[in-house]
N, C-alpha and C. Protein backbone atom coordinates (compact mmCIF):
# COMPACT_ATOMS: atom_id res chain seq x y z
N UNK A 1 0.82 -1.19 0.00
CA UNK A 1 0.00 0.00 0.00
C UNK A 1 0.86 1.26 0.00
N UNK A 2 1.61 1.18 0.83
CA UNK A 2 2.61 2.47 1.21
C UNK A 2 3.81 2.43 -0.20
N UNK A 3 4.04 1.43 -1.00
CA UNK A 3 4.48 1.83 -2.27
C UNK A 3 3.91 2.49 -3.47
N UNK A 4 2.54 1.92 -3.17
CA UNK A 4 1.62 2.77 -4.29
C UNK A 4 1.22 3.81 -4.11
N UNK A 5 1.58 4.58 -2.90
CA UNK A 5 0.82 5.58 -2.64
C UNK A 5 2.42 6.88 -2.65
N UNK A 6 3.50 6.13 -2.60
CA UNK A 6 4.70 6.81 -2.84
C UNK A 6 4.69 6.65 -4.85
N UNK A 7 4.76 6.09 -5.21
CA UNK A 7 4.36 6.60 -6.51
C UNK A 7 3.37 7.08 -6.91
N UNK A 8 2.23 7.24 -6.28
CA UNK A 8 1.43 8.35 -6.66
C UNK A 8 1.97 9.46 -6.77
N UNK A 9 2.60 9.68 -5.56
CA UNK A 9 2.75 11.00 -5.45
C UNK A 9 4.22 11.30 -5.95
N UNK A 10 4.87 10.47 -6.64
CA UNK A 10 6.01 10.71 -7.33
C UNK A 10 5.21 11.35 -9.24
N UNK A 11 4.40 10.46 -9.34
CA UNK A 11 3.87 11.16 -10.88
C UNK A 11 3.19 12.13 -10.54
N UNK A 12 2.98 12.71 -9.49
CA UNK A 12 2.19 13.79 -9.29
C UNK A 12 2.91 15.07 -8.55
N UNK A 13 4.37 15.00 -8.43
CA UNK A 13 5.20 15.77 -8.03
C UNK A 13 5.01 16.69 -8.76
N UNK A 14 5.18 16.10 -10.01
CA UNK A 14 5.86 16.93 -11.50
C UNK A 14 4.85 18.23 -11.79
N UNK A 15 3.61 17.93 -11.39
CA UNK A 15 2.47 18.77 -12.40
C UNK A 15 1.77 19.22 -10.78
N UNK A 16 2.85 19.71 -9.59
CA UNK A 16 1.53 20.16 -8.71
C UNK A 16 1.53 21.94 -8.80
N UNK A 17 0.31 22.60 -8.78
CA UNK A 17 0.35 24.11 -8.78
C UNK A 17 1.28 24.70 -7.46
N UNK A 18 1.80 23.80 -6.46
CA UNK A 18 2.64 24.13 -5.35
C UNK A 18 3.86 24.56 -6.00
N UNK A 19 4.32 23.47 -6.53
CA UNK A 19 5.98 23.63 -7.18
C UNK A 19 6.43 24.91 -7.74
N UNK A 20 4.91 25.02 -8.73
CA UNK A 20 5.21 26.01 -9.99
C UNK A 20 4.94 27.28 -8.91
N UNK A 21 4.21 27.26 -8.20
CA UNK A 21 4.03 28.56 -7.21
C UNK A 21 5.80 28.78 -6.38
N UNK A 22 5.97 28.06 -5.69
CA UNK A 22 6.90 27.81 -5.33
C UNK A 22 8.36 28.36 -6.27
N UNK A 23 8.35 27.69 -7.66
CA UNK A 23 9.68 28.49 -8.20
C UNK A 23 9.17 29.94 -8.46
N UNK A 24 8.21 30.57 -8.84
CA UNK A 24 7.74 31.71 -9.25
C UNK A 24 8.06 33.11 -8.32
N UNK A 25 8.06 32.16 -6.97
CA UNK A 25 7.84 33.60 -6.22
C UNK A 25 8.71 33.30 -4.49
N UNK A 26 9.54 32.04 -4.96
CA UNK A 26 10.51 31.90 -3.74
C UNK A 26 11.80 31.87 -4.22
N UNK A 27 12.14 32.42 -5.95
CA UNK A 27 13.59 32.43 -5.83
C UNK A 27 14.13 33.29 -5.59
N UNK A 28 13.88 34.44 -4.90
CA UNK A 28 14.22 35.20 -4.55
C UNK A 28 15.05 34.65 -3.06
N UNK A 29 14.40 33.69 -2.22
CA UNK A 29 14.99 32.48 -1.07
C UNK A 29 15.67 31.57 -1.19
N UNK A 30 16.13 31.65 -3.02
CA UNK A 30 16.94 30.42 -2.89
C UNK A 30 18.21 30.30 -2.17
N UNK A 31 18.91 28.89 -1.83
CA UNK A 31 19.60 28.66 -1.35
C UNK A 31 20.56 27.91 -1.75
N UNK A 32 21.77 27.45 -1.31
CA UNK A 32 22.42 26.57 -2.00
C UNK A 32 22.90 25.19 -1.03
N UNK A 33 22.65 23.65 -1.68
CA UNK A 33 22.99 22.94 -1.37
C UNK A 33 24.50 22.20 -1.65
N UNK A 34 25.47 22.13 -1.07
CA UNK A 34 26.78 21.81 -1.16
C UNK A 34 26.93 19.89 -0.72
N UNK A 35 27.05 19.18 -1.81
CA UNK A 35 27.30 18.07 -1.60
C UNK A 35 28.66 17.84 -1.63
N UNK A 36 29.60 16.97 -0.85
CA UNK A 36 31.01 17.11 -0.59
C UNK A 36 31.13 15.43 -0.65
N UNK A 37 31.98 15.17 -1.95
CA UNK A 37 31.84 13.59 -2.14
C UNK A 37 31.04 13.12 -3.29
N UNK A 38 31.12 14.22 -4.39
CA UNK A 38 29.64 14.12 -5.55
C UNK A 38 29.78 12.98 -6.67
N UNK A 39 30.69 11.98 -6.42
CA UNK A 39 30.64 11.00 -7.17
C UNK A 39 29.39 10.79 -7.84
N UNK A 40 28.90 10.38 -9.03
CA UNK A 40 27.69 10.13 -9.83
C UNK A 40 26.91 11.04 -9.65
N UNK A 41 27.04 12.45 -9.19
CA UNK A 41 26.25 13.32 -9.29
C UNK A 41 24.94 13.34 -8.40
N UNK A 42 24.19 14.76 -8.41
CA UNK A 42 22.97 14.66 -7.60
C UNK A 42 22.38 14.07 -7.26
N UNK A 43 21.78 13.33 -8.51
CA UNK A 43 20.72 12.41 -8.54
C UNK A 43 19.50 13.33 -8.85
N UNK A 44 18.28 12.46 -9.35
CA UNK A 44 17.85 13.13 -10.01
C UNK A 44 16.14 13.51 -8.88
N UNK A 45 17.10 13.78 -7.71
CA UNK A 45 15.66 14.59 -6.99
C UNK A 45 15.80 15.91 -6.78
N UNK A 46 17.07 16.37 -7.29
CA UNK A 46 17.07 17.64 -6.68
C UNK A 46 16.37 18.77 -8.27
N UNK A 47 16.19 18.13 -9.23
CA UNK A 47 15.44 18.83 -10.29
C UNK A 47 14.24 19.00 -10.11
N UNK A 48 13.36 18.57 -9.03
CA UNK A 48 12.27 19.32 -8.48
C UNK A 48 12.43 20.20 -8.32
N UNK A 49 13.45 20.56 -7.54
CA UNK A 49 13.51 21.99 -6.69
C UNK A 49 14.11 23.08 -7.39
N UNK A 50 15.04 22.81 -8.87
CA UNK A 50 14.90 23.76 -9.95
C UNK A 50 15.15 24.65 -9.12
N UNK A 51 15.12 25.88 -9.68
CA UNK A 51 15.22 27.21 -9.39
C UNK A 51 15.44 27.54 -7.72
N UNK A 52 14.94 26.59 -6.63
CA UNK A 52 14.92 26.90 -5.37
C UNK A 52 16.56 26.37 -4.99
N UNK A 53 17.01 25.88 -5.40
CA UNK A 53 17.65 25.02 -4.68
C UNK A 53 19.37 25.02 -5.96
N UNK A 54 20.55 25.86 -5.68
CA UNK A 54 21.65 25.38 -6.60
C UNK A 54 22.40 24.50 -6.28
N UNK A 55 22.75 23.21 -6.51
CA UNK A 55 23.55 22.24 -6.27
C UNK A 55 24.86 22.31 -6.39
N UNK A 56 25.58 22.22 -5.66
CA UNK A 56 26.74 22.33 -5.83
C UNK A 56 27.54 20.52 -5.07
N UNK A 57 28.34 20.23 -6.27
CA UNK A 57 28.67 19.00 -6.08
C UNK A 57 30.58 19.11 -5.91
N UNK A 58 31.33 18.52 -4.52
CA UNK A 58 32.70 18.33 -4.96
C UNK A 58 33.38 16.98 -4.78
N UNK A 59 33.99 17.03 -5.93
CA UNK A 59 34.83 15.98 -5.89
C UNK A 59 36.07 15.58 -6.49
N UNK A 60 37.15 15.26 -5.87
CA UNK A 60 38.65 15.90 -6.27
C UNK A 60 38.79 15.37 -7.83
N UNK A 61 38.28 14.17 -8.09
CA UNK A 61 38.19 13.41 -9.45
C UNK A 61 37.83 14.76 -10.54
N UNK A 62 38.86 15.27 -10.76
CA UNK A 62 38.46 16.37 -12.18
C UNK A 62 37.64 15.69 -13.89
N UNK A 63 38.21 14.21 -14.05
CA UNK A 63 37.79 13.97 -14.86
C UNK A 63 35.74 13.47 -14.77
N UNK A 64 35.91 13.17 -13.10
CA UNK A 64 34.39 13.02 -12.88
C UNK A 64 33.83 14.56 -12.84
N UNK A 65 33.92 15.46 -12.21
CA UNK A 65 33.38 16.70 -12.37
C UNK A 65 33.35 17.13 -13.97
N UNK A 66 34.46 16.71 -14.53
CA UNK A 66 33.86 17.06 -15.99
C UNK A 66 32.95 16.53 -16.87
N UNK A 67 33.26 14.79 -16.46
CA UNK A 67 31.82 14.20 -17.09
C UNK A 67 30.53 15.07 -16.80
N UNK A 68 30.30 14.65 -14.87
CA UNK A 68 29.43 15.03 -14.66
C UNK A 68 28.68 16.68 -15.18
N UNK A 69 29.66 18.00 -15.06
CA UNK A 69 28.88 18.89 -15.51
C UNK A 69 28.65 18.95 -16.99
N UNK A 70 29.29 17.74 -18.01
CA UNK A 70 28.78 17.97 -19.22
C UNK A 70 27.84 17.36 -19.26
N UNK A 71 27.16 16.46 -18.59
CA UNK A 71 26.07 15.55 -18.71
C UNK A 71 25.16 16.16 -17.81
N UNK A 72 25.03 17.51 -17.66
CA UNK A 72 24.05 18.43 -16.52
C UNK A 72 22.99 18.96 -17.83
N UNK A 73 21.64 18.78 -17.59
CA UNK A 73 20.90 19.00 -18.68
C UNK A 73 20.68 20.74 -18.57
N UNK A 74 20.53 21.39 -19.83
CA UNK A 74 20.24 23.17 -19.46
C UNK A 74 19.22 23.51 -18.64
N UNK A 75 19.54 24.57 -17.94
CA UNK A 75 18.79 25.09 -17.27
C UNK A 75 18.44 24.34 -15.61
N UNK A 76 19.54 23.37 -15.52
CA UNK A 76 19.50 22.75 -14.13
C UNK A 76 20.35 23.47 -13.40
N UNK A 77 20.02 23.77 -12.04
CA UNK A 77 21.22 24.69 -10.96
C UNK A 77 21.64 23.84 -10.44
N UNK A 78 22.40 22.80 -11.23
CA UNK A 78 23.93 22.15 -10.77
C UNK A 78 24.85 22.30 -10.81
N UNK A 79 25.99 22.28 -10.29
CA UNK A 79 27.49 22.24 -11.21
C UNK A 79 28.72 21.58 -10.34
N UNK A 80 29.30 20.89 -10.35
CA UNK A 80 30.70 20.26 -9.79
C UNK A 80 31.88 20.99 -9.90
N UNK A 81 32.53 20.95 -9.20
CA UNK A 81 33.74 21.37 -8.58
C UNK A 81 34.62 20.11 -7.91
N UNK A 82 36.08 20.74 -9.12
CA UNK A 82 37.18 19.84 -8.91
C UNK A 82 38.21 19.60 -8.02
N UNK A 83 37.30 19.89 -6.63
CA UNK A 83 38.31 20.27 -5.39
C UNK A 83 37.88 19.51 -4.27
N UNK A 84 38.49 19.22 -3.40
CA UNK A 84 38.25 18.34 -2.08
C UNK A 84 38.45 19.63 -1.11
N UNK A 85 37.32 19.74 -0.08
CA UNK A 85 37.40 20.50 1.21
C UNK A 85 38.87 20.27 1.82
N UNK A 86 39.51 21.37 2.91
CA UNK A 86 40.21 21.11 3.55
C UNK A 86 40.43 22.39 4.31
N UNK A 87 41.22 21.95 5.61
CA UNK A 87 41.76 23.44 6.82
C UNK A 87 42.07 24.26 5.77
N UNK A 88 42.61 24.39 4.53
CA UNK A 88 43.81 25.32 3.88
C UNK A 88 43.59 24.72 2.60
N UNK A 89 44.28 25.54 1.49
CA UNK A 89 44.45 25.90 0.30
C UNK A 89 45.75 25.17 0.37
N UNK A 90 45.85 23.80 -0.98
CA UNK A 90 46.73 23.31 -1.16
C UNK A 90 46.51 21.83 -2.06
N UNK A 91 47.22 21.12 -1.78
CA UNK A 91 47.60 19.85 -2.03
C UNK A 91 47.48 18.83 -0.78
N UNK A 92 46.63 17.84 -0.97
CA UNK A 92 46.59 16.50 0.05
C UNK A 92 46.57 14.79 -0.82
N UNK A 93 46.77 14.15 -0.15
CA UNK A 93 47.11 12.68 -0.37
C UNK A 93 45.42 12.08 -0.59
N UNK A 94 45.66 11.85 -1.71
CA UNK A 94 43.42 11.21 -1.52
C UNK A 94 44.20 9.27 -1.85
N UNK A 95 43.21 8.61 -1.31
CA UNK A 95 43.73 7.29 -1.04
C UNK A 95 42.34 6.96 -2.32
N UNK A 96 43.06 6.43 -3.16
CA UNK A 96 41.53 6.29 -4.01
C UNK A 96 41.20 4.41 -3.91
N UNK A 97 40.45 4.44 -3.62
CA UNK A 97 39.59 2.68 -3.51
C UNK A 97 39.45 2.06 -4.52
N UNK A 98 39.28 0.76 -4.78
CA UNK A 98 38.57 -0.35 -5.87
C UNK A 98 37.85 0.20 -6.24
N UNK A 99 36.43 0.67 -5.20
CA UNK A 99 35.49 1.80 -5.74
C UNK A 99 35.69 3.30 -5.38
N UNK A 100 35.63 3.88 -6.62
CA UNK A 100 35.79 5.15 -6.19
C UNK A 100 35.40 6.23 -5.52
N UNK A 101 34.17 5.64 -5.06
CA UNK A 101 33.13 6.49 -4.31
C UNK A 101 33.54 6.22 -2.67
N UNK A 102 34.49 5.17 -2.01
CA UNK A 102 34.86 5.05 -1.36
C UNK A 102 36.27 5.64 -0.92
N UNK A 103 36.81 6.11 -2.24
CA UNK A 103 38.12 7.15 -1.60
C UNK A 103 37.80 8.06 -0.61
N UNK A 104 39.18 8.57 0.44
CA UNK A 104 39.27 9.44 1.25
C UNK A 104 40.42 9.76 1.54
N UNK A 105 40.04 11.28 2.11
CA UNK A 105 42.07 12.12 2.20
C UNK A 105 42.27 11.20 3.64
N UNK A 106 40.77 10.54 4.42
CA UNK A 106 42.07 9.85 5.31
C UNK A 106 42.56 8.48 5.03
N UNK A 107 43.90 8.11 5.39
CA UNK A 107 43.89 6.92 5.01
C UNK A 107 43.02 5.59 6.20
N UNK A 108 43.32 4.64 5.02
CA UNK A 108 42.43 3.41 5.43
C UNK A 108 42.59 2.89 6.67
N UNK A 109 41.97 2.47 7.22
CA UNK A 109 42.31 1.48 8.50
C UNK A 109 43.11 0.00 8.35
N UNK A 110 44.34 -0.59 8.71
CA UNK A 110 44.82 -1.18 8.03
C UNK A 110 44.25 -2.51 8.42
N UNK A 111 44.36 -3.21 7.31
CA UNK A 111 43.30 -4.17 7.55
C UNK A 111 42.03 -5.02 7.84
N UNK A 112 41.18 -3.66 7.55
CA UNK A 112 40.08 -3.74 7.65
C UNK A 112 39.68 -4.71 6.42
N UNK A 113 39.92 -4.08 4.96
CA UNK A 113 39.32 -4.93 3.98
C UNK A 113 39.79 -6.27 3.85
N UNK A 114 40.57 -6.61 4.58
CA UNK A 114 40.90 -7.99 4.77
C UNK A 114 40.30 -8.87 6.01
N UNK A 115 40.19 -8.39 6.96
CA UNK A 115 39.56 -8.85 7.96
C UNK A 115 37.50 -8.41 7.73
N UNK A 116 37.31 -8.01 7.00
CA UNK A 116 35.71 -7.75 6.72
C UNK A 116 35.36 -8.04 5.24
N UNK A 117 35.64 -9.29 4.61
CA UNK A 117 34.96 -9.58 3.13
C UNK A 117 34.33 -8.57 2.26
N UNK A 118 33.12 -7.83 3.16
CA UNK A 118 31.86 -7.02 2.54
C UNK A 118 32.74 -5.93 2.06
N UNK A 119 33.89 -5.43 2.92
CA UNK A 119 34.62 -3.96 2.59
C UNK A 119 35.95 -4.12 1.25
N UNK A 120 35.56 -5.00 0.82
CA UNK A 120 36.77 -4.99 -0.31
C UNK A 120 37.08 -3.77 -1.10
N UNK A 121 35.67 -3.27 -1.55
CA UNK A 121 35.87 -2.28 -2.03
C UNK A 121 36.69 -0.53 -1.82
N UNK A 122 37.00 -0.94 -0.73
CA UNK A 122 37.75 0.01 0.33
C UNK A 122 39.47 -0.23 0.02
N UNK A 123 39.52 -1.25 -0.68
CA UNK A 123 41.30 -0.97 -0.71
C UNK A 123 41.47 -0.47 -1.43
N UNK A 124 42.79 0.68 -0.68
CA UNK A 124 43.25 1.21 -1.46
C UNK A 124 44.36 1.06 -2.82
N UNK A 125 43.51 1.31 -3.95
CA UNK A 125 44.48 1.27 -5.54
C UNK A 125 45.76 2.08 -5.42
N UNK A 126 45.57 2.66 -5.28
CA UNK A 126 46.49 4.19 -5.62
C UNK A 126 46.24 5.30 -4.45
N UNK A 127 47.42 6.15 -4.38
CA UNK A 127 47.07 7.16 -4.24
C UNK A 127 47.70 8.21 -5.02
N UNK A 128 47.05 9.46 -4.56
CA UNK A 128 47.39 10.50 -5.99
C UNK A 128 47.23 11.86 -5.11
N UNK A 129 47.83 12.86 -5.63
CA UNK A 129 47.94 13.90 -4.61
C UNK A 129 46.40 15.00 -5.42
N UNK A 130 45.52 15.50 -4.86
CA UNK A 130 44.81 16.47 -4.99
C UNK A 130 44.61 17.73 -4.73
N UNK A 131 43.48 18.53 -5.19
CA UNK A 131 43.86 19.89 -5.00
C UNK A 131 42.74 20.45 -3.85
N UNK A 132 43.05 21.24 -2.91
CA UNK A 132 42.26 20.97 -1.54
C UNK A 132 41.90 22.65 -1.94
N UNK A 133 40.71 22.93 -1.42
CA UNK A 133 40.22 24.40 -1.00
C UNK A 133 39.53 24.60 0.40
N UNK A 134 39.39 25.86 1.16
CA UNK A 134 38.49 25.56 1.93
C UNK A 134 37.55 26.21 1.64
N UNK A 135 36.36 25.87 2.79
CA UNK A 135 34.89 26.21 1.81
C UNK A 135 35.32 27.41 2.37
N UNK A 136 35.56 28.15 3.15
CA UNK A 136 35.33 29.82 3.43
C UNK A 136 35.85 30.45 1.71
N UNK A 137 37.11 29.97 1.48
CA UNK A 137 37.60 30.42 -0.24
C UNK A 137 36.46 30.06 -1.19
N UNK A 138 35.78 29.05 -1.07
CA UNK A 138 35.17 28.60 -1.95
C UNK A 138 33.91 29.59 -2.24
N UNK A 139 33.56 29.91 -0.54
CA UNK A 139 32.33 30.64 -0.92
C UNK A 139 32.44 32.17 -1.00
N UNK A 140 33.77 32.47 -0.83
CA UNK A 140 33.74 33.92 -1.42
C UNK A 140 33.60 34.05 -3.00
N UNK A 141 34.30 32.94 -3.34
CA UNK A 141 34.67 33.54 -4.49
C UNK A 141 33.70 32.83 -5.72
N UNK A 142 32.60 32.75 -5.02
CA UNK A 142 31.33 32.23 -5.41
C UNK A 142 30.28 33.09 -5.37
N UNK A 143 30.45 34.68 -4.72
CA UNK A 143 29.66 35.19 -4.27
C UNK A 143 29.09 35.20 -3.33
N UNK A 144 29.41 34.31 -2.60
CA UNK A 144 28.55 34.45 -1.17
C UNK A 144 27.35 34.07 -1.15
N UNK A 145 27.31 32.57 -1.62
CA UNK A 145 25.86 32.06 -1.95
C UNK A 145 25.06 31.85 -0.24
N UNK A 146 23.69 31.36 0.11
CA UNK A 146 23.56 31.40 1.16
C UNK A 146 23.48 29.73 0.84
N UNK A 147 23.86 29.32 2.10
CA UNK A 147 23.93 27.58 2.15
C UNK A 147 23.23 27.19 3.29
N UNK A 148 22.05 26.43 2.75
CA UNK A 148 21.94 25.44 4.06
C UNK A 148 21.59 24.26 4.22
N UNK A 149 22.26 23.52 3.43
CA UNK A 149 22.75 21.90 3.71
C UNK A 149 24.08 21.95 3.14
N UNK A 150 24.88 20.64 3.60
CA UNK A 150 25.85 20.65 3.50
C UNK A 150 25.75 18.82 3.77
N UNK A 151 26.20 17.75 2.80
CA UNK A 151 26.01 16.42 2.89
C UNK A 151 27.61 16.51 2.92
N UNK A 152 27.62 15.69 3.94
CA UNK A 152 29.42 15.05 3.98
C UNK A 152 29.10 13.65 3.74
C-alpha cells in the first residue's frame, strides 16, 4: 500500500500548482545545497527543486566533475567542482579505492578490507595527490551564496 501511494505522489510531483508557485515567487529564497563527495552526481531529486535550490557538487576526481557537468541537462542549478574540502588551500594525499566512491584524504584502516569480506571495495588502488580548497575560499569567491545543507 505504502508503495503505491509513494508513486502516486512521485507522478504527481511533476504537475503540482505548489511547485510552480513555489519556483515563481521563492527564488528570490533560494539557497544553495553543497554536496562534498559528488561522485555520480545529484541524482535526479534535486530537479524538483529547480530554481529553489543550486547544487553544488565536490569531488577531487576532475575527470568526474567534468563528465558530470557535461552531462548536466540546461537550465538545471547544478554544477561540480574539482576540489576536495580542507583546513587550507593546497595539495593532500586522496587514497583512491577499488570503488571510487569510497576514496578518502584519510587513510584506510589497516586491515580492515581484509579482515571484513563485505569492505573490499575500500582498498586502497592508488594514491594520488589532490587539489584541496576551503569552503570559506570557496564561498567567497562564489559570491557568497547562502547555504543550508551541507552532505558530507
Amino acid at each position: 500500500m505504502l508503495s503505491r501511494i509513494i508513486q502516486k505522489f512521485r507522478r504527481s510531483a511533476n504537475r503540482t500548482p505548489i511547485l510552480t508557485f513555489a519556483e515563481k515567487n521563492l527564488e528570490a529564497y533560494s539557497t544553495t545545497f553543497l554536496d562534498v563527495g559528488a561522485r555520480w552526481g545529484g541524482g535526479d531529486a534535486w530537479w524538483r527543486l529547480r530554481s529553489l535550490v543550486q547544487y553544488v557538487g565536490f569531488d577531487p576526481d576532475e575527470s568526474e566533475c567534468a563528465r558530470l557537468n557535461s552531462a548536466t541537462a540546461k537550465g538545471r542549478y547544478e554544477s561540480y567542482e574539482p576540489f576536495a574540502l580542507g583546513k587550507e588551500r593546497g595539495t593532500a594525499k586522496l587514497y583512491v579505492a577499488s570503488q571510487p566512491a569510497c576514496s578518502s584524504l584519510f587513510p584506510p584502516v589497516p586491515g580492515l578490507s581484509n579482515r571484513y569480506p563485505n569492505c573490499a571495495e575500500i582498498r586502497t588502488e592508488k594514491e594520488v595527490d589532490v587539489n584541496l580548497i576551503t569552503l570559506d575560499e570557496w564561498w567567497r569567491e562564489n559570491k557568497e551564496p547562502d547555504i543550508s545543507f551541507i552532505k558530507l
